[in-house]
C-alpha atoms as a PDB file:
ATOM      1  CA  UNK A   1      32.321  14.857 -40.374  1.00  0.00           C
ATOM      2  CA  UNK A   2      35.153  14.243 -37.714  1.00  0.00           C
ATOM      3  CA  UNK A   3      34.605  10.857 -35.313  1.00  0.00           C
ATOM      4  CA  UNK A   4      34.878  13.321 -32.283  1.00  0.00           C
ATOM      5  CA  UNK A   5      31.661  15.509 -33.968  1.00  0.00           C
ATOM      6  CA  UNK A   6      29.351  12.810 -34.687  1.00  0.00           C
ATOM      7  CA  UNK A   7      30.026  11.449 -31.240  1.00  0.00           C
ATOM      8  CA  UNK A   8      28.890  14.569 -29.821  1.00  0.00           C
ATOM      9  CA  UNK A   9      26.217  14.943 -31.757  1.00  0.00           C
ATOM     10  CA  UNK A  10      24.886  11.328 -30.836  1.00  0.00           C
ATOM     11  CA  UNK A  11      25.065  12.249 -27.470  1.00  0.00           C
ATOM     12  CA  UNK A  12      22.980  15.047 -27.865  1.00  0.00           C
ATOM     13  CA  UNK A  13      20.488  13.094 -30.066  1.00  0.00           C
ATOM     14  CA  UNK A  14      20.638  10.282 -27.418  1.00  0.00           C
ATOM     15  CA  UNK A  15      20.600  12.258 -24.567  1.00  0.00           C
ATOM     16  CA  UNK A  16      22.645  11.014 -21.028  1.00  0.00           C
ATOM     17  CA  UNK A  17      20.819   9.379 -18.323  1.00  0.00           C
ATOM     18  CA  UNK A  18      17.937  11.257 -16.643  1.00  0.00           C
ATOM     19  CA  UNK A  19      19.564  12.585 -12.752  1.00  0.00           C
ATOM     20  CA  UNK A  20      16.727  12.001  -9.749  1.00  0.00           C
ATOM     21  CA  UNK A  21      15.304  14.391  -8.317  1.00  0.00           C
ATOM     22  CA  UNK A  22      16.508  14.895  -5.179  1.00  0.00           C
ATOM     23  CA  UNK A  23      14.018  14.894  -1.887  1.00  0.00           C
ATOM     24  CA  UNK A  24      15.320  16.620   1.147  1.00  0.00           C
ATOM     25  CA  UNK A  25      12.223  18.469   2.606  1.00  0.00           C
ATOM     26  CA  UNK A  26       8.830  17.332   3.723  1.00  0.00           C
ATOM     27  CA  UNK A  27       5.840  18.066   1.248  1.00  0.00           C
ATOM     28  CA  UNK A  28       7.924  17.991  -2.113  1.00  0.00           C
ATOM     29  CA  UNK A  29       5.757  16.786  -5.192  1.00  0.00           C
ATOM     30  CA  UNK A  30       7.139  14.861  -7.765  1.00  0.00           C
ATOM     31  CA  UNK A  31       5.627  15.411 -10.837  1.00  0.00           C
ATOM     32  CA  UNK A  32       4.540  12.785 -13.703  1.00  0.00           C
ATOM     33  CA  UNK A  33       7.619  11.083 -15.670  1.00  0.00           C
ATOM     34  CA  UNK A  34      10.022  12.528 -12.885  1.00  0.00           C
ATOM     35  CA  UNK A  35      12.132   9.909 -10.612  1.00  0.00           C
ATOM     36  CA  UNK A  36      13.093  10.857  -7.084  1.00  0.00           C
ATOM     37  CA  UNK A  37      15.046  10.185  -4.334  1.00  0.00           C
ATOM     38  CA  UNK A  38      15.543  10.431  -0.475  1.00  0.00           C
ATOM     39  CA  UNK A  39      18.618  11.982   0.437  1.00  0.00           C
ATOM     40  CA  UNK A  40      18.137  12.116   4.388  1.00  0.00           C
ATOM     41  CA  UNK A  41      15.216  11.376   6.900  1.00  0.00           C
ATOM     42  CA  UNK A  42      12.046  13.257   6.800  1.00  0.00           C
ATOM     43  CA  UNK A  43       9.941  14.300  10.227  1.00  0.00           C
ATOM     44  CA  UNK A  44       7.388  15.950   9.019  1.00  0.00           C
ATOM     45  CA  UNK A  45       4.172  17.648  11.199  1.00  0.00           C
ATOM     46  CA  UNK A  46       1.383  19.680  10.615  1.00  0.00           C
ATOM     47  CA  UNK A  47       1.481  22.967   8.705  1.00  0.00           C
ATOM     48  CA  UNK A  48      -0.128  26.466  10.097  1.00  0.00           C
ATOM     49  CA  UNK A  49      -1.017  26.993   6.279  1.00  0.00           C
ATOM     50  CA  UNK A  50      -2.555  24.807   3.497  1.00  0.00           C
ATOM     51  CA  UNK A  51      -2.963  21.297   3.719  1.00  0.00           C
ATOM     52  CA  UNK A  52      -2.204  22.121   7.531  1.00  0.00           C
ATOM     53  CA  UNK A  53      -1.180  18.060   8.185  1.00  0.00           C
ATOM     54  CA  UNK A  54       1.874  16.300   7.997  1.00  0.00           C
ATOM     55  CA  UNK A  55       2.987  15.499   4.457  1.00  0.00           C
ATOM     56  CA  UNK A  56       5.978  13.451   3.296  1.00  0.00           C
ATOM     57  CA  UNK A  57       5.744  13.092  -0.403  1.00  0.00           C
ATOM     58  CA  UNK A  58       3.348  14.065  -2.993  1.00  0.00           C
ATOM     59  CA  UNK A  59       3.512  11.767  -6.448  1.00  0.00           C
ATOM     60  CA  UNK A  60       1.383  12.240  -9.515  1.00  0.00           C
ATOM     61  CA  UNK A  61       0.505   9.523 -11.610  1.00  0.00           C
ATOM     62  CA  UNK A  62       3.549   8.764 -13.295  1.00  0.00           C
ATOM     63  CA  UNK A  63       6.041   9.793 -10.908  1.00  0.00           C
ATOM     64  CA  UNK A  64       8.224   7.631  -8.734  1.00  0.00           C
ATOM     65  CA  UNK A  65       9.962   7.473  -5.902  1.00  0.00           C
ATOM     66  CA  UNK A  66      13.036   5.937  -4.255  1.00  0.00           C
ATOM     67  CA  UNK A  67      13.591   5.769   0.028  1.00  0.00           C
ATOM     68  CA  UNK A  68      17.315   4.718  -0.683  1.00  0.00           C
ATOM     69  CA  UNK A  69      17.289   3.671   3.029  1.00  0.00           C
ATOM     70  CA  UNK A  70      15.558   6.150   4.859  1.00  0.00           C
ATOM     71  CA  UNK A  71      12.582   7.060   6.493  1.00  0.00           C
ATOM     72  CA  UNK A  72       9.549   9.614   6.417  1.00  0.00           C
ATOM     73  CA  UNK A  73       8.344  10.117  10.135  1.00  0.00           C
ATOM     74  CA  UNK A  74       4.886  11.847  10.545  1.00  0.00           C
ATOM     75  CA  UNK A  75       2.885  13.217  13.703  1.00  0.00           C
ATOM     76  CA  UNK A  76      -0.079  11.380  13.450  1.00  0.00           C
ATOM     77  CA  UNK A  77      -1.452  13.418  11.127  1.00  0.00           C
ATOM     78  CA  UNK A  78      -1.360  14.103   7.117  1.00  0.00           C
ATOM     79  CA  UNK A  79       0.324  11.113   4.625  1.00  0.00           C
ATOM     80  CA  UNK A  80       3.315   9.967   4.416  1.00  0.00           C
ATOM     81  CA  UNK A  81       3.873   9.388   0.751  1.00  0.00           C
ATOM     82  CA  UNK A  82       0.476  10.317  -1.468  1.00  0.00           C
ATOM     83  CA  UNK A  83       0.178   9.468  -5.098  1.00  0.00           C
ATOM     84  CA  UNK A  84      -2.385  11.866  -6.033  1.00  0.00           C
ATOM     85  CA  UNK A  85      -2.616  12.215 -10.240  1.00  0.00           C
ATOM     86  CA  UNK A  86      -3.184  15.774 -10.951  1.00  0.00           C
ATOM     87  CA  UNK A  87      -5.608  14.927 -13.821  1.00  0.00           C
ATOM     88  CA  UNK A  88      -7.436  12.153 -16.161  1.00  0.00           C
ATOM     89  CA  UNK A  89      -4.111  12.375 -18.271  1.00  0.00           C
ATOM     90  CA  UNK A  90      -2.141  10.844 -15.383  1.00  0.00           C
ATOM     91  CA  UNK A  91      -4.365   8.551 -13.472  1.00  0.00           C
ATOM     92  CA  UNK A  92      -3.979   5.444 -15.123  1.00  0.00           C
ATOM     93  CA  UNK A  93      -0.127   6.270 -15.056  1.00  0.00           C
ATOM     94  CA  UNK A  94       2.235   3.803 -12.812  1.00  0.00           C
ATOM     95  CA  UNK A  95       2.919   5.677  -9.257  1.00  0.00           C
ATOM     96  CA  UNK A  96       5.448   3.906  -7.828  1.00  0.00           C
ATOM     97  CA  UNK A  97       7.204   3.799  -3.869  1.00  0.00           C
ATOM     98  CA  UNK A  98      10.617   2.290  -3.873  1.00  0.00           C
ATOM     99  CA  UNK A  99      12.652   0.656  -0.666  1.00  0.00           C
ATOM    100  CA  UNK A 100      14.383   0.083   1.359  1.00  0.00           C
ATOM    101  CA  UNK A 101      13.225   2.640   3.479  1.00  0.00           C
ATOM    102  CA  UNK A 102      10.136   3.344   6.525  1.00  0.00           C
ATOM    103  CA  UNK A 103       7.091   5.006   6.701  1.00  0.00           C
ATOM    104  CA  UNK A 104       5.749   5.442  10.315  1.00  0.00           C
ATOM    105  CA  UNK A 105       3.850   7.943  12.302  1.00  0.00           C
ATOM    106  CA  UNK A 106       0.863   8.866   9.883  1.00  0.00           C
ATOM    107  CA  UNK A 107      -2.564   8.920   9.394  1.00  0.00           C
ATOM    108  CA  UNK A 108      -2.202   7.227   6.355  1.00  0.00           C
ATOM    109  CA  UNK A 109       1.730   6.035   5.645  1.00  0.00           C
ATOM    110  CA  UNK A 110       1.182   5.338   1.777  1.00  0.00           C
ATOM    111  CA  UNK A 111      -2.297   6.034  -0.169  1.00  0.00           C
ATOM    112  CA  UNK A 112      -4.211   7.681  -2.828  1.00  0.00           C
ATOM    113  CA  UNK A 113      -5.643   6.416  -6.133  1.00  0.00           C
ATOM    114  CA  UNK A 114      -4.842   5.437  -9.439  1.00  0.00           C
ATOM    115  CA  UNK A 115      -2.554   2.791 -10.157  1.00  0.00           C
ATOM    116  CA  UNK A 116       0.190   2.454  -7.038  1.00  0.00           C
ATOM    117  CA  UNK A 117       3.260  -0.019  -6.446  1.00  0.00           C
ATOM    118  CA  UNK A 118       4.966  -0.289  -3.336  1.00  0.00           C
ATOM    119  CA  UNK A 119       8.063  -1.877  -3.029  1.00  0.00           C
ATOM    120  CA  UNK A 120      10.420  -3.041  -0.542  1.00  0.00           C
ATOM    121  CA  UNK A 121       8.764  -0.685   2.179  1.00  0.00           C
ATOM    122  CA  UNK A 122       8.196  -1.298   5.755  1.00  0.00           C
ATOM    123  CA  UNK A 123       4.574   1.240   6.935  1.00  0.00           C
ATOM    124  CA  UNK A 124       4.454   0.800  10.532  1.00  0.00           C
ATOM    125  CA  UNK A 125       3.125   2.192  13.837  1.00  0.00           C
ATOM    126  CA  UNK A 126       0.745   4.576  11.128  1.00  0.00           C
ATOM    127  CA  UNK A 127      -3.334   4.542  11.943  1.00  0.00           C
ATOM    128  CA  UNK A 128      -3.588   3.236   8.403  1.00  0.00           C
ATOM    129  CA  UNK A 129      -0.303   1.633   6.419  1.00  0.00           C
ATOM    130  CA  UNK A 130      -0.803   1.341   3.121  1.00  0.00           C
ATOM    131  CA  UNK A 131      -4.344   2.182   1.495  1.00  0.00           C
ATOM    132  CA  UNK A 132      -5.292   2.533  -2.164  1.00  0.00           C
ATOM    133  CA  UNK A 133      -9.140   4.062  -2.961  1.00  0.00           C
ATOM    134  CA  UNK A 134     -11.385   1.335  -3.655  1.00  0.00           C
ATOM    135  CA  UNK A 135     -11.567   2.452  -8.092  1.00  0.00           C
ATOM    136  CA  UNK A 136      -8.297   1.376  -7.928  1.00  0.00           C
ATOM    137  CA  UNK A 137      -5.112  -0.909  -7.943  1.00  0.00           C
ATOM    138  CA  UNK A 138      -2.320  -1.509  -5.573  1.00  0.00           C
ATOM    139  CA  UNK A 139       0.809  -4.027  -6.234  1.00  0.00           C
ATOM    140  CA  UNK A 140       3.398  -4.994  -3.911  1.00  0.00           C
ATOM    141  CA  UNK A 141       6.617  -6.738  -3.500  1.00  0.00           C
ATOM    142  CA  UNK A 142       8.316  -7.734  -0.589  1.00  0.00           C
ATOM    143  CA  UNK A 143       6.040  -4.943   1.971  1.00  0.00           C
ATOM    144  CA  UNK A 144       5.782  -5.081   5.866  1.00  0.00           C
ATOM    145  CA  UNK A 145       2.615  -3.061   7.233  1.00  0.00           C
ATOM    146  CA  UNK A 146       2.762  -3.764  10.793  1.00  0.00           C
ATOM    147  CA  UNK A 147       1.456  -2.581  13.927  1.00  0.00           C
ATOM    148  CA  UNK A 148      -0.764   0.313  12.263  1.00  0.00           C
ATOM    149  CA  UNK A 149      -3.626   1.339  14.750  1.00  0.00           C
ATOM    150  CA  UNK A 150      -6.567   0.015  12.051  1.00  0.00           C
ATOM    151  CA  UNK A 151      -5.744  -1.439   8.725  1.00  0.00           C
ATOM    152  CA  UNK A 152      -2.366  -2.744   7.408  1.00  0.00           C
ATOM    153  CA  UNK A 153      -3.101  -3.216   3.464  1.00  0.00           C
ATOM    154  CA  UNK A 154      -6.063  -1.992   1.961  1.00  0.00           C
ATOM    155  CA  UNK A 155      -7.004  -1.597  -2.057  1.00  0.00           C
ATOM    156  CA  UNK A 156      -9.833  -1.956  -4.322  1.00  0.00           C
ATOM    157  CA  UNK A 157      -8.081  -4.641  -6.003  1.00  0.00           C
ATOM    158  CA  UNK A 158      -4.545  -5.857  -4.684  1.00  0.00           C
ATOM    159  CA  UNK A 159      -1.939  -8.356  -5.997  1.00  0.00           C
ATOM    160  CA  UNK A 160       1.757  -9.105  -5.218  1.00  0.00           C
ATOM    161  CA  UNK A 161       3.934 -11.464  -2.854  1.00  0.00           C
ATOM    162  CA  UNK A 162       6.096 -11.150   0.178  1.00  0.00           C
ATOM    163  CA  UNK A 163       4.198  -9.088   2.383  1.00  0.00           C
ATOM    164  CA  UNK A 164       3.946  -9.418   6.020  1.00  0.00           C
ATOM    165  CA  UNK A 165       0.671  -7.540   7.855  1.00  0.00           C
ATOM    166  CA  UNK A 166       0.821  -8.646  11.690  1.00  0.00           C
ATOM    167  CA  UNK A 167      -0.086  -6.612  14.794  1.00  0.00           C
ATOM    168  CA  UNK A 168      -2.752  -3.926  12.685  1.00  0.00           C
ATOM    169  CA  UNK A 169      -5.641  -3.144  15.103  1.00  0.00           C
ATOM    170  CA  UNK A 170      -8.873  -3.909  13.084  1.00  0.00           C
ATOM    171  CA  UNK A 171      -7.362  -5.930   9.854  1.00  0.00           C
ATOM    172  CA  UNK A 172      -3.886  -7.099   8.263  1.00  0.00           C
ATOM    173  CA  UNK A 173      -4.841  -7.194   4.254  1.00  0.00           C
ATOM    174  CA  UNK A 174      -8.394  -6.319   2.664  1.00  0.00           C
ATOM    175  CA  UNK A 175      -9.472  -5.802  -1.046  1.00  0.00           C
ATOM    176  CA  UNK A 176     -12.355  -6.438  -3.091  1.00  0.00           C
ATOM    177  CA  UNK A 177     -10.684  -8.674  -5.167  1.00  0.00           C
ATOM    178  CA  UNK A 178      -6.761  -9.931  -4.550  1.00  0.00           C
ATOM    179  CA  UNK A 179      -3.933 -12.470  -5.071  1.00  0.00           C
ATOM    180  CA  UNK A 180      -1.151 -12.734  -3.400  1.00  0.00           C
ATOM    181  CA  UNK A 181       1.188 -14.983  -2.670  1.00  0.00           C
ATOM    182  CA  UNK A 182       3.431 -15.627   0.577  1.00  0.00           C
ATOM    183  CA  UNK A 183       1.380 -13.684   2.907  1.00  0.00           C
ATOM    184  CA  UNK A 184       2.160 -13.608   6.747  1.00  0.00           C
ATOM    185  CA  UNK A 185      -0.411 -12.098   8.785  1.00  0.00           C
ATOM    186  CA  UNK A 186      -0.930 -12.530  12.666  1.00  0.00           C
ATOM    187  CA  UNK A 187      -2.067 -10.824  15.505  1.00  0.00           C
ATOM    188  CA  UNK A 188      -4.628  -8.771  13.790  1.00  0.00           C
ATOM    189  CA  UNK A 189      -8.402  -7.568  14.889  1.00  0.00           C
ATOM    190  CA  UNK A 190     -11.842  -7.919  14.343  1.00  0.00           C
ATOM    191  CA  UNK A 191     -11.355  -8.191  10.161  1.00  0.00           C
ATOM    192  CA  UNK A 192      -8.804 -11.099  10.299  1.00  0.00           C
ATOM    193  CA  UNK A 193      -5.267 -11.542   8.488  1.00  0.00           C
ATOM    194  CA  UNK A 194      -7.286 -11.161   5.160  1.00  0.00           C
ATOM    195  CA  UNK A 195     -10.445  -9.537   4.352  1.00  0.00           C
ATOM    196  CA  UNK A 196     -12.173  -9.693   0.861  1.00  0.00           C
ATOM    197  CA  UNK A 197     -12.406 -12.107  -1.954  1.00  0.00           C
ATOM    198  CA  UNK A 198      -9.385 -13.922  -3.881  1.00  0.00           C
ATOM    199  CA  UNK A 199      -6.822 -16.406  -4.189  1.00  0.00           C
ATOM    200  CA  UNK A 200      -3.459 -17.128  -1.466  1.00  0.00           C
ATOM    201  CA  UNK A 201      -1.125 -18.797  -2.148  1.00  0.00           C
ATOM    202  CA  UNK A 202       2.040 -20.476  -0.186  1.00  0.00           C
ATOM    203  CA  UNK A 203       0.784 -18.161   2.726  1.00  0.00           C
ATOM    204  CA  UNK A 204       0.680 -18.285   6.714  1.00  0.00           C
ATOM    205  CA  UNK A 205      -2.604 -16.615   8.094  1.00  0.00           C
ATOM    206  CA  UNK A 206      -2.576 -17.765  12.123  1.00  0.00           C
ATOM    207  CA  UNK A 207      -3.386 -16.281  14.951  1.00  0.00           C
ATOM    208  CA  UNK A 208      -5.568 -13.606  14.158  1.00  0.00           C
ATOM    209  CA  UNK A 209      -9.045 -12.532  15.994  1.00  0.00           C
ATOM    210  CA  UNK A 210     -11.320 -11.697  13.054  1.00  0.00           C
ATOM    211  CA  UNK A 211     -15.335 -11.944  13.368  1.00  0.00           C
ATOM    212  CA  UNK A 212     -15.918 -13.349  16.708  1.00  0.00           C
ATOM    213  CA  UNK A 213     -11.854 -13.593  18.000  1.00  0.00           C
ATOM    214  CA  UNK A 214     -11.582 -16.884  16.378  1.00  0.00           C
ATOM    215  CA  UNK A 215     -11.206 -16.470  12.329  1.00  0.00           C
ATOM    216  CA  UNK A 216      -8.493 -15.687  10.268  1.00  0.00           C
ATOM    217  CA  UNK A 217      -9.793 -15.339   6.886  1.00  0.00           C
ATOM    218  CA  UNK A 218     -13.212 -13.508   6.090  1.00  0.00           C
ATOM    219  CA  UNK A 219     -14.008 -14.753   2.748  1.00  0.00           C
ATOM    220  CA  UNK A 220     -16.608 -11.748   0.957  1.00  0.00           C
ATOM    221  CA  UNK A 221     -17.943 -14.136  -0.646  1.00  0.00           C
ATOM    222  CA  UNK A 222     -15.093 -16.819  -1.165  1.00  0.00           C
ATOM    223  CA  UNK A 223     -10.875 -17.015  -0.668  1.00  0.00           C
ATOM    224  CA  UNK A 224      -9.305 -19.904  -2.483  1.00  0.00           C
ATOM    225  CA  UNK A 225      -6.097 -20.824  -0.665  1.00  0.00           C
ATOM    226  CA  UNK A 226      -3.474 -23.351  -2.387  1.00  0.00           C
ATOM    227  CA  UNK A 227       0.032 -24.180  -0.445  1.00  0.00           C
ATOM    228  CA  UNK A 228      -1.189 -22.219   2.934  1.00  0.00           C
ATOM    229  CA  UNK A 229      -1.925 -22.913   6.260  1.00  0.00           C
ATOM    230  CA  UNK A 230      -4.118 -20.402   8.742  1.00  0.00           C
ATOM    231  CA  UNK A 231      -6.020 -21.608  11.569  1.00  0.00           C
ATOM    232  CA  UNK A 232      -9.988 -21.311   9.913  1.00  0.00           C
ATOM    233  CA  UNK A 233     -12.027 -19.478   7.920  1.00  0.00           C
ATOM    234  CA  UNK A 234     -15.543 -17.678   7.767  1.00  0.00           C
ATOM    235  CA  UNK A 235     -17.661 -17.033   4.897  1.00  0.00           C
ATOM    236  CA  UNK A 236     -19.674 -13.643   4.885  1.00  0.00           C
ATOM    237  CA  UNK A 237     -22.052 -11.845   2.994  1.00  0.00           C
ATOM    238  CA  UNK A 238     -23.699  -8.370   3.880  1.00  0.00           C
ATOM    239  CA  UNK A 239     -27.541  -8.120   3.546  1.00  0.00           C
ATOM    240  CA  UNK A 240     -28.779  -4.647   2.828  1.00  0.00           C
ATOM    241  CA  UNK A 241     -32.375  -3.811   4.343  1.00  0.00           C
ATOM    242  CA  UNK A 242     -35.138  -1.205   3.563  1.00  0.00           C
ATOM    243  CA  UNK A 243     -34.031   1.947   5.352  1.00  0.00           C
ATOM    244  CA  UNK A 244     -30.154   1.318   4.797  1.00  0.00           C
ATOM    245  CA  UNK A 245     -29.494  -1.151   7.617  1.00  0.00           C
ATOM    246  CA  UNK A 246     -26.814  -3.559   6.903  1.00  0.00           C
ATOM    247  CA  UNK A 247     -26.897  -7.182   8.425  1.00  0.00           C
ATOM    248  CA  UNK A 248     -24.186  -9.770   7.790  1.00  0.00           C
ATOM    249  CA  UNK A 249     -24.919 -13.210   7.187  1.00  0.00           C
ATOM    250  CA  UNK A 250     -22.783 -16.060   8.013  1.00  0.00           C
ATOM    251  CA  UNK A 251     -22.693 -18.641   4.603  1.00  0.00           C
ATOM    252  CA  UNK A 252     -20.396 -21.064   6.970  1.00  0.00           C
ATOM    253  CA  UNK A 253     -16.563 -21.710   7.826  1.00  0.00           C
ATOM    254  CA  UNK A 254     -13.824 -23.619   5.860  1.00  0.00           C
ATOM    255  CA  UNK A 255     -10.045 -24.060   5.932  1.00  0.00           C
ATOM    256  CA  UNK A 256      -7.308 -23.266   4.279  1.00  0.00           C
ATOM    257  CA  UNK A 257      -5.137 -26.418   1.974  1.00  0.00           C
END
């Protein structure tokens, strides 16, 4: 067989690298094993037909997707980028949000289940930055979730390093179980720079006004900090009572090292 024919037919075999899709539109999905991309700005609002919100992106499990620079602008309503698997075959699949790029004026800027990574993305001025259902897992890498009306980061279980939650209303970072390393976290609410149970590492946590206005890590039950420095720390547990009433108990303060 000629050199020019079995060079062909390698490439065919082979096959040439896989083009993105390309996102230009608000409310695209992006389905499993496909990669996408930005191409301009979204500003997206609510919809007079179904899911009548603002919606930016739609990922299954699987599926990624790439800001390359720009930004997804919402109008207080809907989600800015959603990784919502389509079925059991996709859930445990990797959804992942690629920067640089801005998510900002959402209900939620980036959320939904299954197995999510976020990176390189600033979610700001959102009600809720960057949330991931409690069954599940969030990683990030090098994320900003600032000034966001309630929460900055929120998961089930989170892990990661470089990210920065300051300014959220209510709480900068909670999770059932996390570690993280180089956190920065300040002027958050009531639930403190961090929220939960886990381990930080070479992290600043100042200047936050969780529990009373005075904490910045609430420990549910215990944070281990190595390399860090934040201003104190509370130790909580909730009590559940006969008819549903919750109570929390304070198990006493401690400090980061």
């Amino acid at each position: 067989m000629p050199r020019g024919a079995v060079t062909a037919l390698m490439a065919i075999v082979a096959g040439g690298p896989a083009s993105a899709m390309d996102i230009t539109t608000c409310g695209q999905f992006v389905p499993a094993g496909e990669s996408a991309v930005l191409t301009t700005d979204l500003a997206c609002a609510r919809t007079a037909t179904r899911p009548f919100f603002a919606q930016g992106v739609v990922l299954d499990g699987g599926a990624s997707v790439d800001l390359n620079g720009h930004s997804i602008t919402g109008d207080d309503s809907g989600v800015g980028i959603s990784c919502n698997p389509q079925g059991s075959h996709t859930l445990r699949k990797l959804c992942r949000v690629m920067g640089p790029g801005t998510v900002s004026g959402f209900e939620l800027g980036i959320g939904g289940v299954g197995v999510v990574e976020v990176t390189r993305v600033i979610t700001r001025e959102n009600i809720y930055g960057v949330v991931v259902a409690k069954c599940c897992a969030l990683h990030v890498s090098e994320v900003a979730a600032d000034d966001n009306d309630i929460a900055g980061v929120s998961a089930g279980r989170l892990t990661g390093s470089g990210l920065h939650a300051s300014g959220n209303g209510n709480v900068g970072v909670a999770a059932g179980r996390f570690r993280l390393a180089r956190v920065m976290a300040s002027g958050n609410g009531v639930g403190g720079g961090v929220y939960g149970r886990g381990r930080l590492t070479d992290s600043v946590i100042v200047g936050n006004a969780g529990f009373d206005g005075t904490y910045d890590l609430l420990a549910y039950p215990r944070i281990r900090t190595r390399n860090s420095t934040c201003g104190s720390g509370i130790r909580l547990r909730t009590i559940f009572r006969p008819g549903g009433e919750e109570r929390t108990r304070v198990l006493g303060s401690f400090a980061c090292r």
